[in-house]
Protein backbone atom coordinates (compact mmCIF):
# COMPACT_ATOMS: atom_id res chain seq x y z
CA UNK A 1 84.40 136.99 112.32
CA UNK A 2 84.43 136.30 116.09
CA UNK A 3 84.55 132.85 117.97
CA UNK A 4 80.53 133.14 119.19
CA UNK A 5 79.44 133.30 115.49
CA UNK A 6 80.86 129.70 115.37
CA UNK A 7 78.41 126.77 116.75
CA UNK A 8 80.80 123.35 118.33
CA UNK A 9 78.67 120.35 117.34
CA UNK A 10 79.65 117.16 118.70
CA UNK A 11 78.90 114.60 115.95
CA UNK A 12 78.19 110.48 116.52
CA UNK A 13 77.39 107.79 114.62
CA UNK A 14 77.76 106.51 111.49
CA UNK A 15 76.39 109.73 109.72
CA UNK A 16 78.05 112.16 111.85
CA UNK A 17 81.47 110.02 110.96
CA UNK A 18 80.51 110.58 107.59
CA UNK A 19 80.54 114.41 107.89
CA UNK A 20 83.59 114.61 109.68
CA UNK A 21 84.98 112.70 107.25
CA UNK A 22 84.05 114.15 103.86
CA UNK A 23 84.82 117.48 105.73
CA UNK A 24 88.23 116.79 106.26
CA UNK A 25 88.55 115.21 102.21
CA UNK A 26 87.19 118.16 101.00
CA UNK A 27 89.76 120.13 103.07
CA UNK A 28 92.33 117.97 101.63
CA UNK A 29 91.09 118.94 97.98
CA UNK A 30 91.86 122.50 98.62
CA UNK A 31 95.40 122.38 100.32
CA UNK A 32 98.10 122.22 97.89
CA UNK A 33 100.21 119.13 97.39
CA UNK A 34 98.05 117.04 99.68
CA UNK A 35 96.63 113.76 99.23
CA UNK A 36 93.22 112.65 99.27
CA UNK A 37 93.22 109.18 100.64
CA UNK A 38 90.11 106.27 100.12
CA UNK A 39 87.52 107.49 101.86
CA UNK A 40 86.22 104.28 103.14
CA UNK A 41 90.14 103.37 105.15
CA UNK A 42 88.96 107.14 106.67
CA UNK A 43 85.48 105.68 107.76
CA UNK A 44 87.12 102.53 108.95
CA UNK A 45 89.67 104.44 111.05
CA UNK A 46 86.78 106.00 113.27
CA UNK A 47 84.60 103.58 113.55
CA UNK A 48 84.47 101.64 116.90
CA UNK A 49 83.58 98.40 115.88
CA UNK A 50 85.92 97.70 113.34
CA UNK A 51 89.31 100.21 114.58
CA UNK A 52 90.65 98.16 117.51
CA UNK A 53 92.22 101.35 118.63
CA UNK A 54 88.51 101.81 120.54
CA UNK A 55 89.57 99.00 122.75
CA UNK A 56 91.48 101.31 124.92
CA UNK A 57 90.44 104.67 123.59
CA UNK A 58 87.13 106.91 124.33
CA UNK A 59 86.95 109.73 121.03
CA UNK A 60 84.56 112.68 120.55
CA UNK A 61 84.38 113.63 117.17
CA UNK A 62 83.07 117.95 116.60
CA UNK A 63 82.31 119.83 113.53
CA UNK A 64 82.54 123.83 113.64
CA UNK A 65 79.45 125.74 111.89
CA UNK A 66 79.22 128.99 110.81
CA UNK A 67 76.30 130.15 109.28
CA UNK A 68 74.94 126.34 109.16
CA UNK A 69 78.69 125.40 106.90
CA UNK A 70 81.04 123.55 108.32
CA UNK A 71 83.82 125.34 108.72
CA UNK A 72 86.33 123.05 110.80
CA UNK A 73 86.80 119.94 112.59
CA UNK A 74 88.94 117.74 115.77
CA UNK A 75 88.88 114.85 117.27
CA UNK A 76 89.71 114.55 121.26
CA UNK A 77 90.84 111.66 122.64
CA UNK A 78 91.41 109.47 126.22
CA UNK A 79 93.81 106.24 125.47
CA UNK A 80 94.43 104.45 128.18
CA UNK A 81 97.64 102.97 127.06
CA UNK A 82 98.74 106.72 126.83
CA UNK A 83 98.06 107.08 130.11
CA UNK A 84 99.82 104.54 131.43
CA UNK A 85 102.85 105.38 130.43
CA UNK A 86 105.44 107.11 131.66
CA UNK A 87 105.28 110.85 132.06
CA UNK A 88 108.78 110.87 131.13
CA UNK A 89 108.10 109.36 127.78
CA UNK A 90 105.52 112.26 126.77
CA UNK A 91 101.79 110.81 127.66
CA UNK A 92 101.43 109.23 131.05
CA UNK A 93 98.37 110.59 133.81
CA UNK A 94 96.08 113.02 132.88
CA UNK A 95 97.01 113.51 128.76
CA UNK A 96 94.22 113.58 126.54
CA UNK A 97 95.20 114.58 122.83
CA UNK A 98 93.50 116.23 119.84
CA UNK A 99 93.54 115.10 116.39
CA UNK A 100 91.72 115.70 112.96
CA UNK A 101 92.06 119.59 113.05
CA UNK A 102 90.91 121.54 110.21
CA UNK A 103 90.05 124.52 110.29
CA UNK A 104 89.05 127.74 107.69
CA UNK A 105 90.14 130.69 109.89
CA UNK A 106 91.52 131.43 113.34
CA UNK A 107 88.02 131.73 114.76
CA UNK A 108 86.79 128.06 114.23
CA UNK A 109 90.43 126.81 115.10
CA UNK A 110 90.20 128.56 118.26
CA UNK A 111 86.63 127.57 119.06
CA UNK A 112 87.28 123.89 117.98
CA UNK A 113 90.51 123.79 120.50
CA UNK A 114 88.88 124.90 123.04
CA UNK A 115 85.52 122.50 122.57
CA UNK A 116 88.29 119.51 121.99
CA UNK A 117 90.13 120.89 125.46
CA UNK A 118 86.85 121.38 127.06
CA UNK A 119 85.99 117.60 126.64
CA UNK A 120 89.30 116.37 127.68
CA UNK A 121 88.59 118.66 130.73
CA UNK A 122 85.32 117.17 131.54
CA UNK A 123 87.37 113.57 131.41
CA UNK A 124 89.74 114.34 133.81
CA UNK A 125 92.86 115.39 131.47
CA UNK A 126 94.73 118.35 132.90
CA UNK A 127 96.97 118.37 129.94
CA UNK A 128 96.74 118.00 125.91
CA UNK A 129 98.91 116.85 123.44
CA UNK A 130 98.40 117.33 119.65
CA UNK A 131 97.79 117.21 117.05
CA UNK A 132 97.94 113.14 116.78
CA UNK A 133 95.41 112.06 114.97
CA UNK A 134 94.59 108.98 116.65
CA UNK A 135 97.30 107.40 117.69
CA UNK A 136 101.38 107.78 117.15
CA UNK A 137 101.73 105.03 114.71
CA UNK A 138 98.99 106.94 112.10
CA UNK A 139 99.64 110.75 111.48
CA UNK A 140 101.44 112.30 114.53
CA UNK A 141 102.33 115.62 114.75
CA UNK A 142 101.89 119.08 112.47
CA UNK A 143 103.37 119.37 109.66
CA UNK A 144 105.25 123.01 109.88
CA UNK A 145 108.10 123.07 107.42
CA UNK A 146 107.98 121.09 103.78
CA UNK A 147 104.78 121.93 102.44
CA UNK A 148 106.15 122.34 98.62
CA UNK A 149 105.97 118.24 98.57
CA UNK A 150 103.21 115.93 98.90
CA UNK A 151 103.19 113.75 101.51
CA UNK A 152 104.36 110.01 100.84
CA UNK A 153 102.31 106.89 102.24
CA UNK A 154 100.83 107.55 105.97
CA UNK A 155 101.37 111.00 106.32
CA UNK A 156 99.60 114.36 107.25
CA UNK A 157 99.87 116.94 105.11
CA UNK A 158 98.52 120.36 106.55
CA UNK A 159 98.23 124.13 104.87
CA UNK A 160 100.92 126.49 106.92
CA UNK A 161 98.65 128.45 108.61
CA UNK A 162 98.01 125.29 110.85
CA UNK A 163 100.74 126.72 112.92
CA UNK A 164 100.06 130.18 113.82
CA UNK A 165 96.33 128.91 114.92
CA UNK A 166 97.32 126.59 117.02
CA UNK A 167 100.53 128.38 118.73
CA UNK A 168 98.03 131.35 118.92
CA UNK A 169 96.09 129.05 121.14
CA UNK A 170 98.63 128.82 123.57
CA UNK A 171 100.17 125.51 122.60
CA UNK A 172 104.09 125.29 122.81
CA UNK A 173 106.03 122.49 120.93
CA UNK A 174 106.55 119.50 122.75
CA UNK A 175 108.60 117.57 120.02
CA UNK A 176 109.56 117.70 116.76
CA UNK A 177 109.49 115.13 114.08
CA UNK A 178 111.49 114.78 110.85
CA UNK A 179 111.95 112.98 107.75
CA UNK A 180 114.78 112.43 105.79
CA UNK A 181 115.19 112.08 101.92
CA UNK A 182 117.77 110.46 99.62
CA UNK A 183 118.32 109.30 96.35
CA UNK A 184 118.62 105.64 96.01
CA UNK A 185 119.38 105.52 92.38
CA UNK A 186 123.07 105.59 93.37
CA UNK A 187 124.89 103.46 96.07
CA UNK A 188 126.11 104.47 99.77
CA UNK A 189 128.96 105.85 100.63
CA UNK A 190 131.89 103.59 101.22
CA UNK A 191 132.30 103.84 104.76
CA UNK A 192 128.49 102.16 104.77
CA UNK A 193 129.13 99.57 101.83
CA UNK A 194 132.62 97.95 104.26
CA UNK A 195 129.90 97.79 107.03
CA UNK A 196 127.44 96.18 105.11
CA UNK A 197 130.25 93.69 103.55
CA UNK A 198 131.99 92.91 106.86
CA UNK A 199 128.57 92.02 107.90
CA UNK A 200 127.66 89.47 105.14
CA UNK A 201 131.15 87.53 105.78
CA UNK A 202 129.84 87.52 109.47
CA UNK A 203 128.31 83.95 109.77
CA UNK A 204 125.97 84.51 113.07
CA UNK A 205 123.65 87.21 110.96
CA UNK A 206 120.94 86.51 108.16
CA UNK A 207 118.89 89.09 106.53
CA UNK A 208 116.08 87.89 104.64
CA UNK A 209 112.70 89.01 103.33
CA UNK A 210 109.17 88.50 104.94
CA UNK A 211 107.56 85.11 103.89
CA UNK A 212 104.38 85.88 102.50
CA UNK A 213 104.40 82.09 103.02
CA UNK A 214 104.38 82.73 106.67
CA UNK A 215 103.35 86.45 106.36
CA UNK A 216 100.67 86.44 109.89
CA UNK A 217 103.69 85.28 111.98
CA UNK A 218 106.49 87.15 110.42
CA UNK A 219 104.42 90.39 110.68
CA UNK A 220 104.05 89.49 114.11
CA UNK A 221 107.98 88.64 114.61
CA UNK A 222 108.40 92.54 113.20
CA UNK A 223 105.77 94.37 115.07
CA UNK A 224 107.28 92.39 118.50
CA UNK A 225 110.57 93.48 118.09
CA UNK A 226 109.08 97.18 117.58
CA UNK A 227 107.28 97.07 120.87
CA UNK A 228 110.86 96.21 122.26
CA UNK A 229 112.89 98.18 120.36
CA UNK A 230 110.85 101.54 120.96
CA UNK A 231 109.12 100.87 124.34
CA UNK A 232 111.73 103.75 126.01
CA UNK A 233 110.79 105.96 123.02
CA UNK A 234 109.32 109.75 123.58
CA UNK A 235 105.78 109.03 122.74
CA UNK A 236 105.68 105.46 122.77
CA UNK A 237 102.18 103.41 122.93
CA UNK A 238 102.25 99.72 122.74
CA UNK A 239 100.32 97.40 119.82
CA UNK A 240 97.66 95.31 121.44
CA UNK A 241 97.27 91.83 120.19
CA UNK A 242 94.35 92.55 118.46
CA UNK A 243 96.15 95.98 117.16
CA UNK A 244 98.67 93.57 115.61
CA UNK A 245 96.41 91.50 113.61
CA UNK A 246 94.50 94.87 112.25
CA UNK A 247 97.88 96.32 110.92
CA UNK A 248 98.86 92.71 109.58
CA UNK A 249 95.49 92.84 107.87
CA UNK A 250 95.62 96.35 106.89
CA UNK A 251 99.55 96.07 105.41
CA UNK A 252 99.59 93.04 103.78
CA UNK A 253 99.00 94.90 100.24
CA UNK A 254 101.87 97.30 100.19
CA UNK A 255 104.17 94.34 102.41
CA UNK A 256 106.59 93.41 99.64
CA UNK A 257 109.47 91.17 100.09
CA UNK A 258 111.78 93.56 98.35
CA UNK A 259 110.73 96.29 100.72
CA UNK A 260 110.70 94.26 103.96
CA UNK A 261 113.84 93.13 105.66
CA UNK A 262 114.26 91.25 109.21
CA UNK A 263 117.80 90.62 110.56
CA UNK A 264 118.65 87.24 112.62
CA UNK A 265 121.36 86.72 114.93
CA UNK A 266 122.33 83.11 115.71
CA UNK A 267 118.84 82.18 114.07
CA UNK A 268 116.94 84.58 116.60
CA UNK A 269 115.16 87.31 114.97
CA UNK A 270 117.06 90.84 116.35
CA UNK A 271 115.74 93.94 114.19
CA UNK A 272 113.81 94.60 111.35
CA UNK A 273 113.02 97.61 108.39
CA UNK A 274 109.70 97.93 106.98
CA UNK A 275 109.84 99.96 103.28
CA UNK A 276 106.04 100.42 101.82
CA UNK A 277 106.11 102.07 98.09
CA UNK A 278 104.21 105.18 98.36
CA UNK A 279 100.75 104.06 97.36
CA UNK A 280 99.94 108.01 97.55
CA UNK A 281 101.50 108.49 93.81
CA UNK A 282 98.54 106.43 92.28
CA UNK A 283 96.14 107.79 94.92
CA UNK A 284 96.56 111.26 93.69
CA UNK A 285 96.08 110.14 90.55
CA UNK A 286 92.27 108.62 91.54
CA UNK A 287 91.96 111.61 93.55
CA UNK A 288 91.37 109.33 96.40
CA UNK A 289 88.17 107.91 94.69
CA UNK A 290 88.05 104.07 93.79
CA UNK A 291 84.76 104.35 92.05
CA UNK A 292 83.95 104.68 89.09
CA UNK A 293 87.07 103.51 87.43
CA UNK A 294 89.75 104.27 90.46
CA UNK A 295 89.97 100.96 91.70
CA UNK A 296 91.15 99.79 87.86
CA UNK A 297 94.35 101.98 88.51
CA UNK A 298 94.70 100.93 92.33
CA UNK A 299 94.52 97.26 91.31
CA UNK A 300 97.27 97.37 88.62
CA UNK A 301 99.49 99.12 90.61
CA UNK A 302 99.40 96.69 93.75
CA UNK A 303 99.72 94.00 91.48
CA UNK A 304 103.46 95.87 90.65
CA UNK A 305 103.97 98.48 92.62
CA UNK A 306 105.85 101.15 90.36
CA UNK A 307 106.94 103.90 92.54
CA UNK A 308 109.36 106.90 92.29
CA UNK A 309 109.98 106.55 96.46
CA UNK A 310 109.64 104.20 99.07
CA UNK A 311 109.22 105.37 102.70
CA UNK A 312 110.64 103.86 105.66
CA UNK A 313 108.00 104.14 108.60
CA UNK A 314 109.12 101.85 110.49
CA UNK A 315 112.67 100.21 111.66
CA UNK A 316 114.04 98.51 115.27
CA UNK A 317 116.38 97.01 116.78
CA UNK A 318 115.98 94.92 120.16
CA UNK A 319 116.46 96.69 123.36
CA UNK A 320 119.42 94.72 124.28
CA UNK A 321 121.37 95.86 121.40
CA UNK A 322 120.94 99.64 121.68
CA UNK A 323 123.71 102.02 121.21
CA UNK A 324 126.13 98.65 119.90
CA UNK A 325 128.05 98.68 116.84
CA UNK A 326 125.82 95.54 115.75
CA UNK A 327 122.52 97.67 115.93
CA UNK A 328 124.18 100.16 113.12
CA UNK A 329 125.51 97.98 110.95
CA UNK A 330 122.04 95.39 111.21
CA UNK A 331 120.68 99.03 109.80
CA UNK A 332 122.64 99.28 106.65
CA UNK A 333 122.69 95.74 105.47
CA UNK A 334 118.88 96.27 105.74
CA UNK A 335 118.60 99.59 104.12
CA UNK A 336 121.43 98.57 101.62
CA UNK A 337 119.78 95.43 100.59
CA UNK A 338 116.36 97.59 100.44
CA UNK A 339 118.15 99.90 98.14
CA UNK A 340 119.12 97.10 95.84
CA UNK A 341 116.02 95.63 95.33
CA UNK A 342 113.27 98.55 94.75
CA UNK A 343 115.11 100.13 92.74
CA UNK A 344 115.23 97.24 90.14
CA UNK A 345 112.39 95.90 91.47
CA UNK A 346 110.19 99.05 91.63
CA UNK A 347 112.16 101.48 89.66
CA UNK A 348 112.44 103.56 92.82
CA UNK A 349 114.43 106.68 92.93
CA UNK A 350 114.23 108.44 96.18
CA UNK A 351 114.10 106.95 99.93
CA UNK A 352 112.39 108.87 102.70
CA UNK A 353 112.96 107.67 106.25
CA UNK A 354 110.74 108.73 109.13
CA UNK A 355 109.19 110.22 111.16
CA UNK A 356 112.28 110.33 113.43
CA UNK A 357 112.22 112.03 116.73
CA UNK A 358 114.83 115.02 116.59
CA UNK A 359 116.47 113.33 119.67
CA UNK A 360 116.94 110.11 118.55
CA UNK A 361 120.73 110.37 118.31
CA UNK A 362 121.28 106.71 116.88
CA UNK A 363 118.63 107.29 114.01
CA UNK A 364 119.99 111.23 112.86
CA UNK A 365 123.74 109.07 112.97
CA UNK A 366 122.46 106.56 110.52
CA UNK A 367 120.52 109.40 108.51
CA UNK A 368 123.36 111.04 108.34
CA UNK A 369 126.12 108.29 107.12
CA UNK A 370 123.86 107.83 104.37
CA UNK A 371 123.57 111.35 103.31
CA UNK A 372 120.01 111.88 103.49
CA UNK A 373 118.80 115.43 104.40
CA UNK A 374 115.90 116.78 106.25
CA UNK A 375 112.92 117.31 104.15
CA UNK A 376 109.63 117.80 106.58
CA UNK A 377 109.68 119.01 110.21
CA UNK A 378 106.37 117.98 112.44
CA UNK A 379 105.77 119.33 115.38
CA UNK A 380 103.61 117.83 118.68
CA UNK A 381 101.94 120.29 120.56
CA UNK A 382 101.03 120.57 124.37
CA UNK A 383 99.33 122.63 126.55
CA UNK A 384 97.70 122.54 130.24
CA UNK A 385 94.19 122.38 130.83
């Protein structure tokens, strides 16, 4: 097959979401281990009136034809809040990224790279970044090492021939993500259970759950501190206000106060950890599919959550205590007191903690004293236009 045998068709609207879509699902259904998620949080996710992500984002969505069958897909993608940001922090001026690749063979992954680039082109990117598919806090990066596992809650889960297509295509790695794994059945080493009991006989620090009683502003306490805690971050995009109330909305579900922890010093909220249960063990079971009788399963299990692992997507500490002995220790009385609870709680048995950037010193350190290892390596992509 050659690349003019393919025909680029740049899809809009609510129908040509739809095809994109149920492209990339039925993609899904034929790589191994992955995991088809509900098709209609897919359609929300693209759609401009209801994703506030389209505040501050233009997106062209393309389908690759061969033959009149699809045969691939990607998304390419302006945010403006990428590029304002410092250069030095991965986006800034003139970064456009791709997302949403699929593709069958090296042909249509070729041609749909270079239709996504040529957009990006035409909207005054000189460089690409990918694949993120939209945005870093949803599915960033390619996943190129772990592929025996499925993927737990939020995300991407790619065949490995992802990789040779799109380093083929002249892309180099730009960073590389990882997540860590652990069993949680059994406690933490004792170097990590004296820091988490010399900080419960400290007096100035709290940990407590979220208060679904107070849920809106407590979510809002959390996602705060994580626009502090990771604003110097490679890759770092801010929440929006309106961004904020979405992922409130969205979260609220698989928000549990045995999975949630935010730390206070002297009263003052400092650092948080957000757990979810990995809502992608009864999804594979529905094969993504709430109707007909999907949605009987899903209910159950958010009504109690019984998971074998719990992820950790997201965890931060305020600026102004970076690289302190407080930060660390705030970290395992949360992830200790996490521990505790979903596993009678939830009957968990494994942690996973990530992404986390490969340079992020203070997160490997903390990885590491708990003796989690590596279990998935993403990569981010980049090339010049």
């Amino acid at each position: 097959m050659t690349d003019t045998e393919i025909v680029i068709e740049a899809v809009e609207g609510k129908a040509g979401r739809a095809a994109f879509v149920d492209l990339g699902r039925r993609f899904s259904a034929e790589t191994p281990n992955a995991v088809p998620q509900l098709r209609g949080e897919q359609m929300e996710l693209l759609d401009p009136a209801r994703n506030p992500l389209f505040d501050h984002a233009r997106v062209q969505l393309f389908i690759a034809r061969r033959g009149g069958r699809a045969v691939g897909r990607i998304a390419a993608c302006v945010d403006r809040l990428m590029l304002d940001m410092p250069a030095e922090q991965g986006f800034g001026p003139g970064t456009g990224i791709f997302g949403y690749f699929d593709a069958e063979d090296e042909s249509a992954a070729r041609a749909l790279l270079a239709a996504a680039e040529g957009w990006l082109r035409e909207q005054g990117m000189t460089r690409v970044l990918g694949p993120i598919s939209l945005s870093m806090w949803e599915e960033p990066g390619l996943l190129v090492a772990g592929h025996d596992q499925p993927p737990t809650v939020l995300m991407g889960h790619h065949p490995p021939r992802y990789q040779g297509y799109v380093e083929n295509a002249g892309y180099e790695v730009a960073k590389r993500l990882f997540t860590y794994a652990l069993d949680v059945s059994d406690d933490f080493p004792p170097i990590v259970r004296r820091i988490v009991q010399s900080g419960k006989r400290n007096p100035r620090i709290r940990i407590r759950p979220v208060d679904h009683a107070n849920y809106t502003q407590d979510v809002r306490t959390v996602l705060h501190i994580l626009n502090d805690a990771w604003s110097k971050n490679w890759g770092f995009v801010p929440f929006t206000e309106r961004e904020i109330a979405y992922g409130a909305k969205k979260l609220r579900p698989l928000v549990r106060e045995e999975l949630t922890r935010i730390a206070e010093l002297d009263g003052r909220p400092v650092a948080f950890m957000l757990a979810l249960p990995d809502v992608n063990e009864p999804l594979a079971r529905i094969g993504g599919r709430l109707f007909p009788f999907g949605w009987i399963t899903m209910l159950r299990w958010l009504r109690k959550p019984r998971a074998r692992t719990a992820r950790v997507p997201l965890m931060g500490v305020l600026k102004e205590f970076h690289n302190s002995r407080l930060a660390s220790q705030l970290a395992f009385m949360m992830i200790s007191e996490i521990r505790e609870d979903t596993t009678r709680a939830n009957g968990t048995e494994r942690g996973e903690i990530g992404w986390i950037l490969e340079d992020n010193q203070g997160m490997v350190a903390i990885a590491d004293a708990i003796e989690s290892e590596i279990n998935r390596e993403y990569a981010i992509y980049r090339k010049s236009l």
